[in-house]
Protein backbone atom coordinates (compact mmCIF):
# COMPACT_ATOMS: atom_id res chain seq x y z
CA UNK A 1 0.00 0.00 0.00
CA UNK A 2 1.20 3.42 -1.06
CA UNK A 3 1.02 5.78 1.70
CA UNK A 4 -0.77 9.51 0.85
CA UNK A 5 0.35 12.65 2.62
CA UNK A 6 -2.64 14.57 3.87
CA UNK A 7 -2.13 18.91 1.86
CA UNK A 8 -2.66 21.10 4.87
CA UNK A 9 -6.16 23.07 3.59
CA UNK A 10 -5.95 26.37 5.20
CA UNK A 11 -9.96 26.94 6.27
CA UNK A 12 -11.48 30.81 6.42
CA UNK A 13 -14.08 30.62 8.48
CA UNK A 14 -16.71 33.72 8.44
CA UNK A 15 -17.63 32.70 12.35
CA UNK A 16 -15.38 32.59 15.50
CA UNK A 17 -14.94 29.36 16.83
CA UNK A 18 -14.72 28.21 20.46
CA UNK A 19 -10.57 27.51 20.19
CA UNK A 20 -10.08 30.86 18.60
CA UNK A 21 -12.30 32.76 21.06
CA UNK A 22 -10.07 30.77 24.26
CA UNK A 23 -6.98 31.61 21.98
CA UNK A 24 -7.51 35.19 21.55
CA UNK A 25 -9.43 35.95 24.97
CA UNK A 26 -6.30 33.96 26.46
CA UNK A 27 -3.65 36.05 24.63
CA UNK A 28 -5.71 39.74 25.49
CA UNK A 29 -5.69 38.42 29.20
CA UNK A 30 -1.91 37.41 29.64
CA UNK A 31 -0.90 41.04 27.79
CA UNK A 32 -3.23 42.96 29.96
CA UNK A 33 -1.70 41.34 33.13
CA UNK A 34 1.62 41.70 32.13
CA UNK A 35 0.90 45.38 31.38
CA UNK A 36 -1.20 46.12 34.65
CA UNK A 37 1.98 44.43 36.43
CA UNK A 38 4.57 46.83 34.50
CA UNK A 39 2.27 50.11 35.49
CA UNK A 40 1.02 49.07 39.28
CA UNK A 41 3.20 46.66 40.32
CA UNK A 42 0.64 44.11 41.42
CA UNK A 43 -2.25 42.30 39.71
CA UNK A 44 -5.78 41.40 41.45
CA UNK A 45 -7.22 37.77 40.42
CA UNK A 46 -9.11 35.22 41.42
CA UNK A 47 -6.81 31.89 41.25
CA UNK A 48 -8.10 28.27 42.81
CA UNK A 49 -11.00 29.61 44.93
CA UNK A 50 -9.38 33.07 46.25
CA UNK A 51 -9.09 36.23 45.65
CA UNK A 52 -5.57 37.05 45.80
CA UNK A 53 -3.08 39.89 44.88
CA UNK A 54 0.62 38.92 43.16
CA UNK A 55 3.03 41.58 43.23
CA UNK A 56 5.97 42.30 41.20
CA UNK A 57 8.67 40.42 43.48
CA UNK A 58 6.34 37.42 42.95
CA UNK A 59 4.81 37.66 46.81
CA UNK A 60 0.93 36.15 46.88
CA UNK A 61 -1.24 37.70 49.19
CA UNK A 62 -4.86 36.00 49.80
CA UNK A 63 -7.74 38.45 49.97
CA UNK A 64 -10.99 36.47 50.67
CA UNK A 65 -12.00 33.02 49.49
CA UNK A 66 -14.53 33.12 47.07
CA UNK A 67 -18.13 31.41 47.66
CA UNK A 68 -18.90 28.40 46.34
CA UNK A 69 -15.58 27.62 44.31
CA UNK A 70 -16.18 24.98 41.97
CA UNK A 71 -13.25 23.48 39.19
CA UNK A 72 -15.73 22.08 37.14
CA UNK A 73 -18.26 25.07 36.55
CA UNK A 74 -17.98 26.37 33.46
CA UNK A 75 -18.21 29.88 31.71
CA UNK A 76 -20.77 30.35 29.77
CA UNK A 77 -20.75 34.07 27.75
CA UNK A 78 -24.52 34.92 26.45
């Protein structure tokens, strides 16, 4: 048997899929902390049930533990 190599097809898509949305959203969000961390030297998020602050020397401070913290509840944007 003769083996085929699969031609890459490049696809343009007119709507926004789920992996490009994550890709994109993920990208926005990384530059926007990075910034935020460059102008105030600390960033505000919420990170495996808590609230917490990271600073520029890489320090973690809690805040408050958020309410009913669940890993497996998803986002869902309307």
């Amino acid at each position: 048997m003769k083996k085929t190599k699969r031609a890459k097809v490049s696809k343009n898509t007119a709507y926004l899929t789920k992996r490009d949305l994550v890709r994109v959203a993920s990208a926005a969000v990384r530059k926007a902390s990075d910034d935020s961390m460059q102008i105030a030297g600390y960033v505000v998020k919420a990170e495996n049930g808590w609230i917490v602050r990271e600073n520029s020397d890489g320090s973690v401070i809690q805040i408050e533990k958020l309410k009913d913290y669940s890993k497996s509840r998803k986002l869902v944007l309307d």
